[in-house]
N, C-alpha and C. Protein backbone atom coordinates (compact mmCIF):
# COMPACT_ATOMS: atom_id res chain seq x y z
N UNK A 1 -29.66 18.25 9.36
CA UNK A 1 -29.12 17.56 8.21
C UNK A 1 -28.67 16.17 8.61
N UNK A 2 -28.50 15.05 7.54
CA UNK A 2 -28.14 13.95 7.87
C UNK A 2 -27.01 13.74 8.10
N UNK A 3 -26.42 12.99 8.82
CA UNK A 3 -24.52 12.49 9.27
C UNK A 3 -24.35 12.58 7.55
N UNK A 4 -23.47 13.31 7.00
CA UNK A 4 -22.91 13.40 5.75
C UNK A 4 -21.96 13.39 5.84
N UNK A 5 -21.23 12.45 4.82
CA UNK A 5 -20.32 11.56 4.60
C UNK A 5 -19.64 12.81 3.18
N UNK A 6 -18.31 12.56 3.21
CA UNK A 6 -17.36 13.67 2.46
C UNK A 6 -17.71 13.31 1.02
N UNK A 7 -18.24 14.78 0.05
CA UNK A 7 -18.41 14.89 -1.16
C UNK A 7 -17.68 14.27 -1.90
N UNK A 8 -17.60 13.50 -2.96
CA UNK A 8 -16.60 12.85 -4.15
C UNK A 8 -17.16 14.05 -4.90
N UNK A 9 -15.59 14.80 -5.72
CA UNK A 9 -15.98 15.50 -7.00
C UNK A 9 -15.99 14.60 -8.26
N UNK A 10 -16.19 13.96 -7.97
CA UNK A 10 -16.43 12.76 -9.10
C UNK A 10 -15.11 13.03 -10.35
N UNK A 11 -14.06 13.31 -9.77
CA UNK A 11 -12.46 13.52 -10.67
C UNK A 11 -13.12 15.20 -11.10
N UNK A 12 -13.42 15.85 -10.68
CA UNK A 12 -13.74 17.14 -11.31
C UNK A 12 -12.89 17.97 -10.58
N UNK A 13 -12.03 19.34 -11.21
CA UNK A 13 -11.27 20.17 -10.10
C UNK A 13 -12.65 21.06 -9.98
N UNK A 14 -12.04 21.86 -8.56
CA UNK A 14 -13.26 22.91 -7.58
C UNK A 14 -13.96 23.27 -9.01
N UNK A 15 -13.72 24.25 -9.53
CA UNK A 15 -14.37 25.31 -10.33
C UNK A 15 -14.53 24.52 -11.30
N UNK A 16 -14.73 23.08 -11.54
CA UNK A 16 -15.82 22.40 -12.66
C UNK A 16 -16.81 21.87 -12.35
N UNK A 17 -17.26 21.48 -10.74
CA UNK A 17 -17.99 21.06 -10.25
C UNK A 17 -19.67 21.83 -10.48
N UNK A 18 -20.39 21.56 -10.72
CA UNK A 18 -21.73 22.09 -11.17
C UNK A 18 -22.80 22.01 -10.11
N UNK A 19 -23.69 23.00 -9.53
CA UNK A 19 -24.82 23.01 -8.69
C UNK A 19 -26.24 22.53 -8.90
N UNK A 20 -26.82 21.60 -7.96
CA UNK A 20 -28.03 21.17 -8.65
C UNK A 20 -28.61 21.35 -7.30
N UNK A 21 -30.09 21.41 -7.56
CA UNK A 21 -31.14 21.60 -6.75
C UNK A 21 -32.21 20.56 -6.78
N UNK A 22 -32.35 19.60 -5.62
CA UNK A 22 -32.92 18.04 -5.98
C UNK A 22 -34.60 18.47 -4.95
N UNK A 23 -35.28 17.40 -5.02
CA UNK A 23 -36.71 17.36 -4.33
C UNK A 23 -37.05 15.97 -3.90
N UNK A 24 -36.74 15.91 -2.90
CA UNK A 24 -37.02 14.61 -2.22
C UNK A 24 -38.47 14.13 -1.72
N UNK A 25 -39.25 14.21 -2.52
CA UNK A 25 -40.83 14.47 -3.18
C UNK A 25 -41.27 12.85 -1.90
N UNK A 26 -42.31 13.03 -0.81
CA UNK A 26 -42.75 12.27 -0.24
C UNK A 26 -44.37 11.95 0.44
N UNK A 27 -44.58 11.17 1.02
CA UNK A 27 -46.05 11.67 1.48
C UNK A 27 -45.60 10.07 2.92
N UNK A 28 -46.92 10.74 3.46
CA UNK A 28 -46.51 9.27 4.84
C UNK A 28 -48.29 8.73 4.57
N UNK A 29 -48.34 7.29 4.49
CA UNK A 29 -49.48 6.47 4.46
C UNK A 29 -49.38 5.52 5.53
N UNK A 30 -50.47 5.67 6.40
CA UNK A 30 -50.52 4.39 7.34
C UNK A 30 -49.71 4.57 7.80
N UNK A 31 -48.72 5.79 8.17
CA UNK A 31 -47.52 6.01 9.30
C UNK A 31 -46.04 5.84 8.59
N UNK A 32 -46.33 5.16 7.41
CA UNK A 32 -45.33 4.57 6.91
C UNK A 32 -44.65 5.67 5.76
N UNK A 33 -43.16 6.09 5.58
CA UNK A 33 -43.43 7.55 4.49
C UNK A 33 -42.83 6.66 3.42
N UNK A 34 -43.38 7.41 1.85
CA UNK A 34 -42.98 6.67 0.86
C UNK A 34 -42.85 7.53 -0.06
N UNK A 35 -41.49 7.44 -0.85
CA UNK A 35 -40.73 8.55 -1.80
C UNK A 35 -41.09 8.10 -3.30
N UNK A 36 -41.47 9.48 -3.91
CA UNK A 36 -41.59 9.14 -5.29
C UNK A 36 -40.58 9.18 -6.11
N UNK A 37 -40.45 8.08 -6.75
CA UNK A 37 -38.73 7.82 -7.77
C UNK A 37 -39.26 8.26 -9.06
N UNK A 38 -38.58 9.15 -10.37
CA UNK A 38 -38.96 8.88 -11.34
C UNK A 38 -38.27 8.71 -11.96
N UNK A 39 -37.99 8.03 -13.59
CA UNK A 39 -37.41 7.69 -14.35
C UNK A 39 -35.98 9.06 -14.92
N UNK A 40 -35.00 9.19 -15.20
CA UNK A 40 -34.61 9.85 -16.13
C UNK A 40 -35.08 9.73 -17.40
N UNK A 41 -34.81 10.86 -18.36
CA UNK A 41 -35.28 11.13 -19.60
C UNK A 41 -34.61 9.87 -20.83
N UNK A 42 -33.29 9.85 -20.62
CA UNK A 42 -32.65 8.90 -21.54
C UNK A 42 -32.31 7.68 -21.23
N UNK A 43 -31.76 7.84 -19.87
CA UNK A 43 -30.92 5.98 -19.62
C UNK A 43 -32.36 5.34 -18.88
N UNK A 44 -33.49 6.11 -18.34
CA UNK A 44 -34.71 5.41 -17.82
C UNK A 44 -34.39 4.58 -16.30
N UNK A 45 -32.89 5.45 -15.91
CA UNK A 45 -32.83 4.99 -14.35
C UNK A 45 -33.81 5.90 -13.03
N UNK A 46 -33.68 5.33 -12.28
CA UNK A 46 -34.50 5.92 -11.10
C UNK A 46 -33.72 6.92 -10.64
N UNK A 47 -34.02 8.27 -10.60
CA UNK A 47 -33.76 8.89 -9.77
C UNK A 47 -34.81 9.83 -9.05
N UNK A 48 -34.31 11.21 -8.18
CA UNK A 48 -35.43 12.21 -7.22
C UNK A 48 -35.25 13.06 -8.66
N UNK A 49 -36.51 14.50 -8.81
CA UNK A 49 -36.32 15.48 -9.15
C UNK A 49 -34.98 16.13 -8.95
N UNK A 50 -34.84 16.75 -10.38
CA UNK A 50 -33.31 18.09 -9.95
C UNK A 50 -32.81 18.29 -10.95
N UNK A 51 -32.50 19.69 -10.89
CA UNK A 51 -31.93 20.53 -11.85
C UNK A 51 -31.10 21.69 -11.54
N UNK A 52 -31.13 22.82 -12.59
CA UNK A 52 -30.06 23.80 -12.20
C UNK A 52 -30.77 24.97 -11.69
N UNK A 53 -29.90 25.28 -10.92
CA UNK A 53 -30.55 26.79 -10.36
C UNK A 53 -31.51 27.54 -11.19
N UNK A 54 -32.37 28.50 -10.96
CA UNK A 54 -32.83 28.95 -11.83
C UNK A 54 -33.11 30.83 -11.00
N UNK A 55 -33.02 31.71 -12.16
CA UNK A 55 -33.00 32.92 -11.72
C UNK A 55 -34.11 33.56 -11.00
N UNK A 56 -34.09 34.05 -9.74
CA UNK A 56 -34.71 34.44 -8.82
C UNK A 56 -35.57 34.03 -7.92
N UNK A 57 -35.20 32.28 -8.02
CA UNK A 57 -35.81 31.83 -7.29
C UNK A 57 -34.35 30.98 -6.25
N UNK A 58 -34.88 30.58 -4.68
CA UNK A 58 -34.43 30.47 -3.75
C UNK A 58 -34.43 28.79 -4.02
N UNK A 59 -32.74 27.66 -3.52
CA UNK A 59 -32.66 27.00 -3.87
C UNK A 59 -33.92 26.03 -3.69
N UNK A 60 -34.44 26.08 -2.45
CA UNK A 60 -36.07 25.30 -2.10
C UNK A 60 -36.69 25.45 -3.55
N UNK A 61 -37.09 26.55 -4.18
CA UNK A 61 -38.36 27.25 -4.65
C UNK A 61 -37.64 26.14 -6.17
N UNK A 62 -36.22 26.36 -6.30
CA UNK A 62 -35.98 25.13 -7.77
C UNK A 62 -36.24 24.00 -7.37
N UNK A 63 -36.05 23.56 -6.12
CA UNK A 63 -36.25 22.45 -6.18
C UNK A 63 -37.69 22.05 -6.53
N UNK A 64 -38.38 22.99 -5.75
CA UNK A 64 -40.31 22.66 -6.16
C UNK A 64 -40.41 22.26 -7.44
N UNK A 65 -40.10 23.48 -7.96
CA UNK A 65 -40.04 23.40 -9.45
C UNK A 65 -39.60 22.57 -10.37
N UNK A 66 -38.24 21.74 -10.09
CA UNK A 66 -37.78 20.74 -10.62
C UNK A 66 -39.09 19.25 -10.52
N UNK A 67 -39.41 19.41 -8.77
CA UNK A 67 -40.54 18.31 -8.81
C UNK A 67 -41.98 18.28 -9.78
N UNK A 68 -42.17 19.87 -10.01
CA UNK A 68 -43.67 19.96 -10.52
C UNK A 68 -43.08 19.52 -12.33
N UNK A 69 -42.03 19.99 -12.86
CA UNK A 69 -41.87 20.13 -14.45
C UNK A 69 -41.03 18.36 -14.18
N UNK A 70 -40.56 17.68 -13.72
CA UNK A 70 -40.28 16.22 -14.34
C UNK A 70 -41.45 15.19 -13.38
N UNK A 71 -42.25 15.79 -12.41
CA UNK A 71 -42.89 14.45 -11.72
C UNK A 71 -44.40 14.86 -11.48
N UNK A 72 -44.79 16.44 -11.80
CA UNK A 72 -46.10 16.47 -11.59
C UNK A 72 -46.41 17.03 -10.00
N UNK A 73 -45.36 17.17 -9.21
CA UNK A 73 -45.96 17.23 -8.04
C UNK A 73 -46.03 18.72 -7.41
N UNK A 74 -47.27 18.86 -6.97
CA UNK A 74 -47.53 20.17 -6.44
C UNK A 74 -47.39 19.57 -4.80
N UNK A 75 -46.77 21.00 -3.81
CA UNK A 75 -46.73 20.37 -2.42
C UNK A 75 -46.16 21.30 -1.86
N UNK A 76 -45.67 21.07 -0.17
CA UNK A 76 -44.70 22.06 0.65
C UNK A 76 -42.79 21.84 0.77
N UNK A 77 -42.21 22.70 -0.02
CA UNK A 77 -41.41 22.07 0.09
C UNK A 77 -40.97 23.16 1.15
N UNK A 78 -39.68 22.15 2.08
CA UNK A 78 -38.97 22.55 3.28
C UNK A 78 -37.94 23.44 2.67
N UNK A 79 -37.16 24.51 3.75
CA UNK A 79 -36.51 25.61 3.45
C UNK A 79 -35.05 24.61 3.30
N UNK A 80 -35.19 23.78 4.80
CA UNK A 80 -33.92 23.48 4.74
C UNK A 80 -33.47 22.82 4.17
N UNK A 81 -32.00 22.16 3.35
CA UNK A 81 -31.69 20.94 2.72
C UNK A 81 -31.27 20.02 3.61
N UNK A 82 -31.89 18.72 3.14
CA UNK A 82 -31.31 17.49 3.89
C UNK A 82 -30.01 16.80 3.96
N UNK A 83 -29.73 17.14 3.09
CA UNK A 83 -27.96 17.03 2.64
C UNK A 83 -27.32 17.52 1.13
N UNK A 84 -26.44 17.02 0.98
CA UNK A 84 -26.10 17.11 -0.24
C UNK A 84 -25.72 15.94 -1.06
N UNK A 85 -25.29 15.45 -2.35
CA UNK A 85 -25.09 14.26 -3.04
C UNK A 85 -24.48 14.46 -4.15
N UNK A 86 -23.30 13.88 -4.70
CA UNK A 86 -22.77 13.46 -5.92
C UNK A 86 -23.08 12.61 -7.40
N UNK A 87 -23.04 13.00 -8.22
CA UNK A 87 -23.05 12.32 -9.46
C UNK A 87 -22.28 13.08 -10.25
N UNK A 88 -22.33 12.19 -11.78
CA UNK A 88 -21.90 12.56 -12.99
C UNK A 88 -22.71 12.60 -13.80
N UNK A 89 -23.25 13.92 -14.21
CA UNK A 89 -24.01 13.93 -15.52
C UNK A 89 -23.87 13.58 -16.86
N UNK A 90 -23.82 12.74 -17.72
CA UNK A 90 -23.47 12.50 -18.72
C UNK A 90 -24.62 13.71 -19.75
N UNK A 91 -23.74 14.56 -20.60
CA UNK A 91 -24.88 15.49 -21.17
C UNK A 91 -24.48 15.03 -22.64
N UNK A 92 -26.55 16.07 -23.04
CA UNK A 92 -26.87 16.03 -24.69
C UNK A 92 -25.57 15.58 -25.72
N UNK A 93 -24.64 16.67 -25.51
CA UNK A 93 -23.22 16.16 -26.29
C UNK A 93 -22.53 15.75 -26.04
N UNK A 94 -23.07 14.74 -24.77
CA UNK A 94 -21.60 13.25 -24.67
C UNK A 94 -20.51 13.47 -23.67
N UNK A 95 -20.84 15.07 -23.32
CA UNK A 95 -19.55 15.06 -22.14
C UNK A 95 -19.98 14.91 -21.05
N UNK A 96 -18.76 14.69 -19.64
CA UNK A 96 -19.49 14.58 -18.43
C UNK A 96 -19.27 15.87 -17.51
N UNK A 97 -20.44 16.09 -16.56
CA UNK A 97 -20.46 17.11 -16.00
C UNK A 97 -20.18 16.45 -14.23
N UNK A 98 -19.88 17.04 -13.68
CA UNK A 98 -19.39 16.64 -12.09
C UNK A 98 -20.29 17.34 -11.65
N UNK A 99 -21.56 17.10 -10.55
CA UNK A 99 -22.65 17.95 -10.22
C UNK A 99 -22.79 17.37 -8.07
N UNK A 100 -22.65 18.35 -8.09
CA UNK A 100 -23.24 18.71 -6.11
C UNK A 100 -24.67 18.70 -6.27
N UNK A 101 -25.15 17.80 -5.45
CA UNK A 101 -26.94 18.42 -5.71
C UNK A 101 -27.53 18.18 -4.15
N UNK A 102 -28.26 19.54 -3.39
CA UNK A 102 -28.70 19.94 -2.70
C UNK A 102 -30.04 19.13 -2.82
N UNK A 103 -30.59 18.78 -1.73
CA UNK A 103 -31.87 17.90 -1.66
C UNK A 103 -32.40 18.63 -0.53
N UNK A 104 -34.10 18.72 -1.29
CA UNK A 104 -34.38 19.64 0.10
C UNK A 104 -35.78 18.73 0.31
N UNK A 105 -36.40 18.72 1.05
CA UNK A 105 -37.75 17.74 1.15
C UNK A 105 -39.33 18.20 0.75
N UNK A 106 -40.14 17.72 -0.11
CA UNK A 106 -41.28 18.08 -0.86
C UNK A 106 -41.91 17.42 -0.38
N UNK A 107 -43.22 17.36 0.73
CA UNK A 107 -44.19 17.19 1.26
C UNK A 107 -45.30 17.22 -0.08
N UNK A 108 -45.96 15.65 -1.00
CA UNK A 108 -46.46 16.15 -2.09
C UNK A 108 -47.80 15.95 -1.63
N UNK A 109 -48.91 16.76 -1.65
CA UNK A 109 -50.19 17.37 -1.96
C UNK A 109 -51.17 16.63 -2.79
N UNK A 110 -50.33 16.92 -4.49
CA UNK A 110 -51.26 16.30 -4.96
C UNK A 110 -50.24 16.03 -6.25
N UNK A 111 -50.69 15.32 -7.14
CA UNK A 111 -50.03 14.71 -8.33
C UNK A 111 -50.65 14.77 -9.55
N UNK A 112 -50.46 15.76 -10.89
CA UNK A 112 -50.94 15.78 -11.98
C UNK A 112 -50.93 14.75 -12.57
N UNK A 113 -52.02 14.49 -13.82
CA UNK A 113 -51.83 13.78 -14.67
C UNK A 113 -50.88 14.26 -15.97
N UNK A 114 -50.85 15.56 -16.01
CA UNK A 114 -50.62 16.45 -16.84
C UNK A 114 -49.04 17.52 -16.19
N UNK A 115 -48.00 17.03 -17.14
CA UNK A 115 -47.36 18.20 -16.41
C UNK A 115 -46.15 18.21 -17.45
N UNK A 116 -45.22 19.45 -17.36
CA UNK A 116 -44.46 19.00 -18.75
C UNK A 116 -43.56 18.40 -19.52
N UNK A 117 -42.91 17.47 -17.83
CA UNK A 117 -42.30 15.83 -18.69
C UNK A 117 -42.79 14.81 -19.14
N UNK A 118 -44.05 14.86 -18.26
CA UNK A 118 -45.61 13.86 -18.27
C UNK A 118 -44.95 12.42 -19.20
N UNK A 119 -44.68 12.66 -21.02
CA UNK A 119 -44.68 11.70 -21.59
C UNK A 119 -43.54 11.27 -21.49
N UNK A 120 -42.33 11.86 -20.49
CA UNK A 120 -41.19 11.40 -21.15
C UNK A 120 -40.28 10.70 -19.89
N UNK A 121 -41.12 10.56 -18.68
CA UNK A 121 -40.87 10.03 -17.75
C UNK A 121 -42.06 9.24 -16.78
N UNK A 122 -41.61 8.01 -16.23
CA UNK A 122 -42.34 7.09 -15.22
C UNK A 122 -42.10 7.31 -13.90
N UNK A 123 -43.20 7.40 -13.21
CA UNK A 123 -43.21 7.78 -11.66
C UNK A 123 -43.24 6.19 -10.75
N UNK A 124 -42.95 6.53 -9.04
CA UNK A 124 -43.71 5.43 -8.85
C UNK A 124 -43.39 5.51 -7.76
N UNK A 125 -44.37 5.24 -6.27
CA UNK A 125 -44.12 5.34 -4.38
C UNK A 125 -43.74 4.45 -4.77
N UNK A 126 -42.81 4.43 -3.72
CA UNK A 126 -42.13 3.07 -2.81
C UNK A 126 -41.50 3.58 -1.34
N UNK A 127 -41.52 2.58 -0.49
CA UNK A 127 -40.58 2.72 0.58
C UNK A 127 -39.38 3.34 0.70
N UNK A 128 -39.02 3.77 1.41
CA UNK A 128 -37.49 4.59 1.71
C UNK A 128 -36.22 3.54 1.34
N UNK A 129 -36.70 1.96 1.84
CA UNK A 129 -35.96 1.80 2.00
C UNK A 129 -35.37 0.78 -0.01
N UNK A 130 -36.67 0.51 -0.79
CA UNK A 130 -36.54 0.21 -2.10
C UNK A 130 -36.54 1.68 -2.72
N UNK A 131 -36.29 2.80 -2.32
CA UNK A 131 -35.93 4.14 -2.86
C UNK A 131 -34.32 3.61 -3.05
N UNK A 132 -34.15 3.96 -1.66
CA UNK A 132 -32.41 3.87 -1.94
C UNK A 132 -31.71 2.46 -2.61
N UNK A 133 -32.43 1.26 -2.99
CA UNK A 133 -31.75 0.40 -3.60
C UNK A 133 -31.84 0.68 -5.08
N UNK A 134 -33.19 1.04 -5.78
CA UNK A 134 -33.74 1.98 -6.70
C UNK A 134 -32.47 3.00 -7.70
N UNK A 135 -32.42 3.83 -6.64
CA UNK A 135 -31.17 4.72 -6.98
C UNK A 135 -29.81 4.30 -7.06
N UNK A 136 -29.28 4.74 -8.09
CA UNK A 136 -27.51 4.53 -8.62
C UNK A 136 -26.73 5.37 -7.34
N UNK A 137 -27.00 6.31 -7.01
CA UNK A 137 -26.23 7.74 -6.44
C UNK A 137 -26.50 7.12 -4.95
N UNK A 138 -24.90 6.69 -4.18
CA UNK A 138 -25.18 5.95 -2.78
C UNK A 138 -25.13 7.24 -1.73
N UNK A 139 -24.92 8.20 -2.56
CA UNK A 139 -25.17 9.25 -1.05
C UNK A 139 -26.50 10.09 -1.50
N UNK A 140 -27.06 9.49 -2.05
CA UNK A 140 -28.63 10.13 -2.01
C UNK A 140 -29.15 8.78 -1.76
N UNK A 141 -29.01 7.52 -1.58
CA UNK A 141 -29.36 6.60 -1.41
C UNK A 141 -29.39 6.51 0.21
N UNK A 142 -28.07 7.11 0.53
CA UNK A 142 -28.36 7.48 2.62
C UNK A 142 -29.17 8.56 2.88
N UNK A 143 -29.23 9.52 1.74
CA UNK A 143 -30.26 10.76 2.43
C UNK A 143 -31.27 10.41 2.53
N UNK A 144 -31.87 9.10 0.95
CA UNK A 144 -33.41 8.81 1.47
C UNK A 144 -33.61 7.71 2.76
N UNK A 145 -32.42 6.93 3.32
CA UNK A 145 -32.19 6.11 4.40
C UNK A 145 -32.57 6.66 5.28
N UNK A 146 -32.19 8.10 5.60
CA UNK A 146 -31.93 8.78 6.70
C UNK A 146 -33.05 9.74 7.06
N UNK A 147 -33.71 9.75 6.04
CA UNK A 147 -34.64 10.62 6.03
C UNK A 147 -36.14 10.74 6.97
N UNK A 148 -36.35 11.45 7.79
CA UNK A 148 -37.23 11.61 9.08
C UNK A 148 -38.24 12.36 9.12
N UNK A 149 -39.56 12.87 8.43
CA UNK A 149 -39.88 13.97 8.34
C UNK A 149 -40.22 14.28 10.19
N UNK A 150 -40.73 15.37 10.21
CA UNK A 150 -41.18 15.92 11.57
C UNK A 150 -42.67 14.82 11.65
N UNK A 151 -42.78 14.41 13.18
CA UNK A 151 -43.98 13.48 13.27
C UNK A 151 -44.21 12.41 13.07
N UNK A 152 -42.71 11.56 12.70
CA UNK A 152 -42.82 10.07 11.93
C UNK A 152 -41.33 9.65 12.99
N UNK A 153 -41.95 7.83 13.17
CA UNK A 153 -41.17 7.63 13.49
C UNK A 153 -39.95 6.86 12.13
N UNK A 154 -39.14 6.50 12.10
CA UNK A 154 -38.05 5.90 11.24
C UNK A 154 -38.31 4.32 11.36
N UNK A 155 -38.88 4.04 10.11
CA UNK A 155 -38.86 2.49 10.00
C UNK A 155 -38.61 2.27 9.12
N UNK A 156 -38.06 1.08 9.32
CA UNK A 156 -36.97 0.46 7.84
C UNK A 156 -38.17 -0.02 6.37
């Protein structure tokens, strides 16, 4: 896991804090690895795949899943998580939710044209290091900093 830096509950007490399961969706070209950002649904900021747990599947297996239903991507995702990260969800009815989200790493394969956020979100590679400027959330902004797959060296 990466040097992780202490959770903000984003003003939330323990037992309001909410679990999310993220996908740090990547591929390496020319040696070089490059993370796919996609849009959120409403404010149209950059963020990784992620969502909420889902029943009977293992936190990896949501995360896949979160990548294939908002970004299209089929691939290997890793058991382990790379860290963890903070935000505030602003939800459907206006309130805010305080959310932990587990990031685990998605080795992507291949990329639909077709998938079932398809119309309601924009994809797009970039570097690790215009990932993390990209992103609002500064401690998922160090996980994609930090991020090493097996076989690569770390370049800025």
């Amino acid at each position: 896991m990466a040097d992780q830096p202490p959770l903000s509950l984003q003003g939330a007490r323990k037992g309001e804090l909410r679990t999310q399961f993220g996908a740090l969706c990547y591929r390496v070209r020319r040696g070089k690895v490059q993370i796919l950002v996609i849009t959120s649904r409403r404010s149209k900021r950059w963020i990784v795949p992620k969502g909420w747990p889902m029943e009977g599947k293992t936190p990896a297996a949501s995360a896949a899943q979160e990548a294939w239903e908002e970004a299209g991507v089929r691939g290997k995702v890793g058991e382990t998580a790379l860290g963890a990260y903070t935000y505030g969800k602003t939800t459907a009815w206006g309130g805010d939710l305080s959310c932990v989200v587990m990031l685990y790493p998605v080795l992507v394969k291949s990329l639909a044209k077709s998938f079932p956020e398809s119309g309601q979100r924009r994809r797009k590679w970039v570097s690790r290091k215009k990932a993390a400027k990209k992103v609002d959330e500064e401690g998922l902004a160090r996980l994609i900093l930090s991020f090493e797959p097996a076989g690569t060296r770390k370049r800025s």
